[in-house]
PDB file of N, CA and C in Angstrom:
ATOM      1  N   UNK A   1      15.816 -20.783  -4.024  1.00  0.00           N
ATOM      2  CA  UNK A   1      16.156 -19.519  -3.417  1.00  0.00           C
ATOM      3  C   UNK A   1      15.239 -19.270  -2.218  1.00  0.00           C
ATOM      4  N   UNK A   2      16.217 -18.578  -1.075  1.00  0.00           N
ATOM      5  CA  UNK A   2      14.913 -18.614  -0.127  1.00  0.00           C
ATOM      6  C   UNK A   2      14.619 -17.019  -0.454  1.00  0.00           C
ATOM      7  N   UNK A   3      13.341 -17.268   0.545  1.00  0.00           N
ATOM      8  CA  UNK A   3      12.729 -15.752   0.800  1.00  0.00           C
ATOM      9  C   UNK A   3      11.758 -15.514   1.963  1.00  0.00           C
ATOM     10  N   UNK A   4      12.408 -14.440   2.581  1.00  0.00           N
ATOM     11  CA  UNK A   4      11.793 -13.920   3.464  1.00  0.00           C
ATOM     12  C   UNK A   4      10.870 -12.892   3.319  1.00  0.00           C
ATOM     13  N   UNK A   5       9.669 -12.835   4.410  1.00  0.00           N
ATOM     14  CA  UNK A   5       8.394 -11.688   3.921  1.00  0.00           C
ATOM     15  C   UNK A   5       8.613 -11.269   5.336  1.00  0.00           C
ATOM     16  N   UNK A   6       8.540 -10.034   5.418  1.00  0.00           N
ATOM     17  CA  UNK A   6       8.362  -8.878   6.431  1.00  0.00           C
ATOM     18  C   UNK A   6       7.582  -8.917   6.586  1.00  0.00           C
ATOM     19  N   UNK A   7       6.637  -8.539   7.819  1.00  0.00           N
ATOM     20  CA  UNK A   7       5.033  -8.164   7.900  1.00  0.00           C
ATOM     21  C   UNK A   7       5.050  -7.020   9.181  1.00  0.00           C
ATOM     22  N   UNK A   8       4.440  -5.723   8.806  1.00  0.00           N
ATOM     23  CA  UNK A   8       4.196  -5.132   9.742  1.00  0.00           C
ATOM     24  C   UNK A   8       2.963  -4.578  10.039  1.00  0.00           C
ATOM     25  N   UNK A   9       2.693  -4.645  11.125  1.00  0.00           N
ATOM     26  CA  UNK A   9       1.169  -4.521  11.662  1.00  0.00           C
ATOM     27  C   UNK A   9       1.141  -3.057  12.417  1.00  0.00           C
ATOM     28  N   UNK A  10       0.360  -2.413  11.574  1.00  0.00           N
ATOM     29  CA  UNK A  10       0.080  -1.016  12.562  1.00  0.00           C
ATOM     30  C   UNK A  10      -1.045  -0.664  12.500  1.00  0.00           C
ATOM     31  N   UNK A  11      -1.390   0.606  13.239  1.00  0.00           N
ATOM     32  CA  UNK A  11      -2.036   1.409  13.743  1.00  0.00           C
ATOM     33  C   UNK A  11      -2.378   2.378  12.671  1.00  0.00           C
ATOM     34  N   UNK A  12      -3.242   3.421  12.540  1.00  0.00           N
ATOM     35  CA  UNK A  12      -3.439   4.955  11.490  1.00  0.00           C
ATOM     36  C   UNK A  12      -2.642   5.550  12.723  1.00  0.00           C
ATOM     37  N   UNK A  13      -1.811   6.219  11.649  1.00  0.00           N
ATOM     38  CA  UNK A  13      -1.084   7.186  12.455  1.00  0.00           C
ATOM     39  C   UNK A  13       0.000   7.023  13.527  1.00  0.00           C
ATOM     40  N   UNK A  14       0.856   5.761  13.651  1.00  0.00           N
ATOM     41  CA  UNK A  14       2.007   4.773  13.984  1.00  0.00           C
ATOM     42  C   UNK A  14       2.996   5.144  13.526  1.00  0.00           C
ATOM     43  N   UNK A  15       3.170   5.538  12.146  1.00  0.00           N
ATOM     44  CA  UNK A  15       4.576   5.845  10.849  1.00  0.00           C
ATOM     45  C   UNK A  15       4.680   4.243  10.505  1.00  0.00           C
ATOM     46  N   UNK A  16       3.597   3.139  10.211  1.00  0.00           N
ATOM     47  CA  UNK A  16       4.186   1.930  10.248  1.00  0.00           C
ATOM     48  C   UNK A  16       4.437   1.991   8.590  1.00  0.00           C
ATOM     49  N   UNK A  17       4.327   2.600   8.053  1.00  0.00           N
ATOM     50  CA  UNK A  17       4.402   2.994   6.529  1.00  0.00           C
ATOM     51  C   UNK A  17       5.989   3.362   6.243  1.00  0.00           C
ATOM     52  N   UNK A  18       5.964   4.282   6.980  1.00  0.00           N
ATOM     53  CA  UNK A  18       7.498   4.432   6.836  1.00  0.00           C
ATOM     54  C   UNK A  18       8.460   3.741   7.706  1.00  0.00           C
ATOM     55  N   UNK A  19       8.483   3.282   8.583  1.00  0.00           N
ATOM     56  CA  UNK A  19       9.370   2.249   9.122  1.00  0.00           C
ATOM     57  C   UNK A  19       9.312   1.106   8.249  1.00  0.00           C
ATOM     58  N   UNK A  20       8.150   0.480   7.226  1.00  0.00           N
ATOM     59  CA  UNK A  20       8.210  -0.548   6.571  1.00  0.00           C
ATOM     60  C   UNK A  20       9.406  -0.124   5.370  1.00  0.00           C
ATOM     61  N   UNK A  21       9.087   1.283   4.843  1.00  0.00           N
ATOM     62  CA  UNK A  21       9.959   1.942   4.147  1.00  0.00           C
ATOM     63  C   UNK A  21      11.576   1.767   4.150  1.00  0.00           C
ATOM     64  N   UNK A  22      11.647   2.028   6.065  1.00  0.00           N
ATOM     65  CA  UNK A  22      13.308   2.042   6.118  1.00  0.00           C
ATOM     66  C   UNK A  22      13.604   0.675   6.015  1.00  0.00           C
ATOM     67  N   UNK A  23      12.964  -0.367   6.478  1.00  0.00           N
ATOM     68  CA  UNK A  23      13.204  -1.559   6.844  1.00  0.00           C
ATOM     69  C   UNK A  23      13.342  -2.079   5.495  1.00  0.00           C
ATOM     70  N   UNK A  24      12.645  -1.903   4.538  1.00  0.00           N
ATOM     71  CA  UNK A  24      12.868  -2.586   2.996  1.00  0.00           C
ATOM     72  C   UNK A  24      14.080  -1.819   2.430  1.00  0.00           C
ATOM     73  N   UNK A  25      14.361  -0.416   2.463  1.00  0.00           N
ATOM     74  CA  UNK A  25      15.591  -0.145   1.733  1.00  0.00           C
ATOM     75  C   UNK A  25      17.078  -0.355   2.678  1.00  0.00           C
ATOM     76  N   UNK A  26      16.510  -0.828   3.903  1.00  0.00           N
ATOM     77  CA  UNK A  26      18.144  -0.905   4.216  1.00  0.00           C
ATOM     78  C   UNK A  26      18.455  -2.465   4.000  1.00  0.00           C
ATOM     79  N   UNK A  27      17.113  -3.143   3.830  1.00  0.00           N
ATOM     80  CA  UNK A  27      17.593  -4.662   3.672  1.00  0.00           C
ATOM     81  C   UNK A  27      17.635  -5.313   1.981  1.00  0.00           C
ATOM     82  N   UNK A  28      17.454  -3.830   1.135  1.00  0.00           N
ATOM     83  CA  UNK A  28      17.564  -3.851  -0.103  1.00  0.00           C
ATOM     84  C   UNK A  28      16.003  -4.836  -0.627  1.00  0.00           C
ATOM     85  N   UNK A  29      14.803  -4.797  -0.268  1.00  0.00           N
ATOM     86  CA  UNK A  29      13.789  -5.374  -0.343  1.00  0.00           C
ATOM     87  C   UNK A  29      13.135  -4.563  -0.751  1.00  0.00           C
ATOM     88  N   UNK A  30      11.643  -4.870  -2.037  1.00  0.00           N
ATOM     89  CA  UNK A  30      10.556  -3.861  -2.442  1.00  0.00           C
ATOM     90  C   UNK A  30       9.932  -4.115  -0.931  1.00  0.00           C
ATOM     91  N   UNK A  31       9.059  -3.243  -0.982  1.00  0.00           N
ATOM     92  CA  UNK A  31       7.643  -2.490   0.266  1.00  0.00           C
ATOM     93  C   UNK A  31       6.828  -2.441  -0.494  1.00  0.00           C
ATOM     94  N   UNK A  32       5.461  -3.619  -0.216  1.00  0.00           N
ATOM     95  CA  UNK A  32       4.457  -3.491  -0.864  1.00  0.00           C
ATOM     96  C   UNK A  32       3.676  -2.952  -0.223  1.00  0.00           C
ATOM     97  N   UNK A  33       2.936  -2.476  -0.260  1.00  0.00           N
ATOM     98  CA  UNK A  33       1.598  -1.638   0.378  1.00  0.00           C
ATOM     99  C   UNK A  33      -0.012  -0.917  -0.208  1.00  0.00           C
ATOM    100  N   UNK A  34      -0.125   0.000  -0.867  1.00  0.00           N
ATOM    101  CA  UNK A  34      -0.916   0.313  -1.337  1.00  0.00           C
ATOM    102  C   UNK A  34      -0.778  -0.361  -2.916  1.00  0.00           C
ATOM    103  N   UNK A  35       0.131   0.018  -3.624  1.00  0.00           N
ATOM    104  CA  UNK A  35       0.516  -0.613  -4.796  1.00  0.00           C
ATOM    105  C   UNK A  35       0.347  -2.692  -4.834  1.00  0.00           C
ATOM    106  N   UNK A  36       0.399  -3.269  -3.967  1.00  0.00           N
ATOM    107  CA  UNK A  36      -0.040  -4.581  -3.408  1.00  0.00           C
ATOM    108  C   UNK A  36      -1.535  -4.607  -4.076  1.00  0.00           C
ATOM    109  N   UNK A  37      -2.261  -3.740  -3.155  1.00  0.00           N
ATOM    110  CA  UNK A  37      -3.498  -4.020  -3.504  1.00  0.00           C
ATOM    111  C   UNK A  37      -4.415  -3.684  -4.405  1.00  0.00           C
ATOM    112  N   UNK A  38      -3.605  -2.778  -4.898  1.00  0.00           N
ATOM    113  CA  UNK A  38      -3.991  -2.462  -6.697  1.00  0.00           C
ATOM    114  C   UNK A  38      -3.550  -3.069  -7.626  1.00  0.00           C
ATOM    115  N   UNK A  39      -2.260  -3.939  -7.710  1.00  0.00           N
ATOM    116  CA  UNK A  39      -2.238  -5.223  -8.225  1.00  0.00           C
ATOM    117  C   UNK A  39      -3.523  -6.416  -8.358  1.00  0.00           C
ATOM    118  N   UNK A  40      -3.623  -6.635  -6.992  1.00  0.00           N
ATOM    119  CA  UNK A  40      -4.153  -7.940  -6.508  1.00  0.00           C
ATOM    120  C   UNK A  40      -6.012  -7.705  -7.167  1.00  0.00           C
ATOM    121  N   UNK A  41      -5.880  -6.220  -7.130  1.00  0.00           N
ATOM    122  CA  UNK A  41      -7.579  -5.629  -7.865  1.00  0.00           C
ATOM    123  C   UNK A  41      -7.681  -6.056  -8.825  1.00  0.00           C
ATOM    124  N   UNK A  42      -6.292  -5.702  -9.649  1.00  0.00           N
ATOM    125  CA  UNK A  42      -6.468  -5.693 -11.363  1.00  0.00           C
ATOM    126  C   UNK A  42      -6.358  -7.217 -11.751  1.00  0.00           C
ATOM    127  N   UNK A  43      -5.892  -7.887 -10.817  1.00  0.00           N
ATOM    128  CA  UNK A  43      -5.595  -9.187 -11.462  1.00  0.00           C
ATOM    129  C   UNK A  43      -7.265  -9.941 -11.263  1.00  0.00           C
ATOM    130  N   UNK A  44      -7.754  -9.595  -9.741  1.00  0.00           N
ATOM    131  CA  UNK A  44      -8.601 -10.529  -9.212  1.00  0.00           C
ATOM    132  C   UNK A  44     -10.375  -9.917 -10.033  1.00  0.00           C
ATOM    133  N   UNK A  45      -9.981  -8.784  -9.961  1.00  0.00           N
ATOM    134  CA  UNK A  45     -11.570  -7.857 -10.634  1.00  0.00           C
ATOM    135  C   UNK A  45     -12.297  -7.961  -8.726  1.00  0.00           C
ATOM    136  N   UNK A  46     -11.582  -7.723  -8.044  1.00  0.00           N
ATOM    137  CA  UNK A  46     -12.405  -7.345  -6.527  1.00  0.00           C
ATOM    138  C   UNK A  46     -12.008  -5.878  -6.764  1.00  0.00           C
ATOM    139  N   UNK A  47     -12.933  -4.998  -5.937  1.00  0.00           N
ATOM    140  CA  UNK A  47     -12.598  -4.036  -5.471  1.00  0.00           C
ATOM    141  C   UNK A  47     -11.397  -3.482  -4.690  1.00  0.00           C
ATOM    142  N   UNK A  48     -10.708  -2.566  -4.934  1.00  0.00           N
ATOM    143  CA  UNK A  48      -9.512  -2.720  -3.513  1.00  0.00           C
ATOM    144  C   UNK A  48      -9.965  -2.207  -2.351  1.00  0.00           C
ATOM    145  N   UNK A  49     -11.017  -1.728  -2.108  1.00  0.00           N
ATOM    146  CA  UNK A  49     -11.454  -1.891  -0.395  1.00  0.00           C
ATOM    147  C   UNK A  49     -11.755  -2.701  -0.162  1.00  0.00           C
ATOM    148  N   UNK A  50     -12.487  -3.715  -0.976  1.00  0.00           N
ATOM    149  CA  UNK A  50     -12.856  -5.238  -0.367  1.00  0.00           C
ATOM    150  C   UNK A  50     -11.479  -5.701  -0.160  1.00  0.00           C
ATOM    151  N   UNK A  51     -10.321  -5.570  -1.178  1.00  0.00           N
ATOM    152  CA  UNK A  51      -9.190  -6.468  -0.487  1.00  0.00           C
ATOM    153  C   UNK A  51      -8.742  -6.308   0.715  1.00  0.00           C
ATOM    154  N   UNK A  52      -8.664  -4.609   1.075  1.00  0.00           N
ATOM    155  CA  UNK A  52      -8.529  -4.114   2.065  1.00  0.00           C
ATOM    156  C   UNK A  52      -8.452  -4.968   3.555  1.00  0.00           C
ATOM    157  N   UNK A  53     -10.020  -4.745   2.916  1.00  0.00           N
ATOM    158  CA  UNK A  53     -10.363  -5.524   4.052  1.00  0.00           C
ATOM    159  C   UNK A  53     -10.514  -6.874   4.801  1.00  0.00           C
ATOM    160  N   UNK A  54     -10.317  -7.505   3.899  1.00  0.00           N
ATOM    161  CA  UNK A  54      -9.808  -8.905   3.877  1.00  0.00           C
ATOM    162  C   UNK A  54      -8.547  -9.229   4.372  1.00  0.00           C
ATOM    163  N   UNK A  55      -7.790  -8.182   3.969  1.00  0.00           N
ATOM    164  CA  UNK A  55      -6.640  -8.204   4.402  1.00  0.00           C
ATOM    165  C   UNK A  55      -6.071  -7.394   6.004  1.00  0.00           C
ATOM    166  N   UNK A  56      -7.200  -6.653   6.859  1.00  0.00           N
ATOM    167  CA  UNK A  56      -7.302  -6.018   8.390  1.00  0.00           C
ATOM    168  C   UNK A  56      -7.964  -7.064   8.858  1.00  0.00           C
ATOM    169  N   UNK A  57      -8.791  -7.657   8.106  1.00  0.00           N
ATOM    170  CA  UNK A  57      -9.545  -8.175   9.216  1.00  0.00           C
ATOM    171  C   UNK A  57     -10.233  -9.546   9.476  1.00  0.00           C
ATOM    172  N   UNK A  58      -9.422 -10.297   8.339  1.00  0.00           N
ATOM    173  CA  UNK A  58      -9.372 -11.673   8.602  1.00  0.00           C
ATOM    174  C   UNK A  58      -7.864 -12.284   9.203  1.00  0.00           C
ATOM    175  N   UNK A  59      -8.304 -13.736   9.240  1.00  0.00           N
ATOM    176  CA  UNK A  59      -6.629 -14.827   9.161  1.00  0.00           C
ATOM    177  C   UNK A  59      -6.561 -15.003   7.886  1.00  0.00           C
ATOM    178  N   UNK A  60      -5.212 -14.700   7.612  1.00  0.00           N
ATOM    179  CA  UNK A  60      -5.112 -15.318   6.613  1.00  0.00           C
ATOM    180  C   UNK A  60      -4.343 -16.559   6.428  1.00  0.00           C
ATOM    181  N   UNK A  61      -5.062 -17.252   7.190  1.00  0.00           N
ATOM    182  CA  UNK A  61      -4.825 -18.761   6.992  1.00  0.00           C
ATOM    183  C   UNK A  61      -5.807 -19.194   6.468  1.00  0.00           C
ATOM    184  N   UNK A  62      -7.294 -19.088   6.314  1.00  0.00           N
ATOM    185  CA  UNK A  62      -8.035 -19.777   4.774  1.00  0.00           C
ATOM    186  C   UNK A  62      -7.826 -19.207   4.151  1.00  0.00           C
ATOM    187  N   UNK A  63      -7.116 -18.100   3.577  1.00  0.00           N
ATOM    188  CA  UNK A  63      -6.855 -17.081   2.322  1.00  0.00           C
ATOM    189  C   UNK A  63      -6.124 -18.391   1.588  1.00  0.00           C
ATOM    190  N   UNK A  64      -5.010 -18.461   2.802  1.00  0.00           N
ATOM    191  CA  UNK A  64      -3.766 -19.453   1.875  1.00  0.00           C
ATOM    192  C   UNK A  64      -3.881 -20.433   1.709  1.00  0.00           C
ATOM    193  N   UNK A  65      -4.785 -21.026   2.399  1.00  0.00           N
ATOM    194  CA  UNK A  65      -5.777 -22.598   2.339  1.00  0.00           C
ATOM    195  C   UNK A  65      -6.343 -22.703   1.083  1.00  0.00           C
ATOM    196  N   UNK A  66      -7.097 -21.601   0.547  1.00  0.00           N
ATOM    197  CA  UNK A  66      -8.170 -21.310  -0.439  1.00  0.00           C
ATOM    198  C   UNK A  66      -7.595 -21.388  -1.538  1.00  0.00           C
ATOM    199  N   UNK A  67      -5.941 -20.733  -1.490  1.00  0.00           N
ATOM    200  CA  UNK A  67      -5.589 -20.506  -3.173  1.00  0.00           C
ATOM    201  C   UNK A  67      -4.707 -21.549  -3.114  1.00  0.00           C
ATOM    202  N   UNK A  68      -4.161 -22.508  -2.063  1.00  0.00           N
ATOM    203  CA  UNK A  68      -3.641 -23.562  -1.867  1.00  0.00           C
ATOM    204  C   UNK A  68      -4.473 -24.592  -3.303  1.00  0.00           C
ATOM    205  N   UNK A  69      -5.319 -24.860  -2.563  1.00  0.00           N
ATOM    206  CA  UNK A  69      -6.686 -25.645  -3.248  1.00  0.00           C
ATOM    207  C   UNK A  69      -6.800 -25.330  -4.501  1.00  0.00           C
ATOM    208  N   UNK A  70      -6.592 -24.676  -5.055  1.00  0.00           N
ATOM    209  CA  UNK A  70      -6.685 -23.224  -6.322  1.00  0.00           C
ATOM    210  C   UNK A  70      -6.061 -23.856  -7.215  1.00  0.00           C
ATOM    211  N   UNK A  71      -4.885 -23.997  -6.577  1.00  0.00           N
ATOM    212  CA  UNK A  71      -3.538 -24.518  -7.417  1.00  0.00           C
ATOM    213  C   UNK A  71      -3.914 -26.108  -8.392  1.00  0.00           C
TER     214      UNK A  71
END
């Protein structure tokens, strides 16, 4: 099955929250966002501002390198 991932990059105070919103229910897709990274807390035992931030302000190309390797 394929699958496509949306990614939208914004600003505080853009509406990129809710345009991710319209964009997932008109293409019938969940919108992960805050709920994402309270997952990724409970599973990993990081903080979710550390994910946060990992997630503004790196590549995440060794992220996917890292859990590549993981596997």
């Amino acid at each position: 099955m394929k699958k496509n991932i949306i990614t939208i990059s914004r600003e505080f105070g853009s509406g990129g929250h809710s345009i991710a919103q319209a964009v997932a229910k008109k293409h019938g897709v969940p919108c992960y966002d805050k709920a994402l990274v309270e997952q990724v807390s409970k599973e990993s035992g990081f903080d979710p501002e550390y994910i946060e931030n990992q997630g503004e302000y790196t590549s995440s190309f060794p992220f996917f390198r890292h859990n590549a390797l993981l596997r």
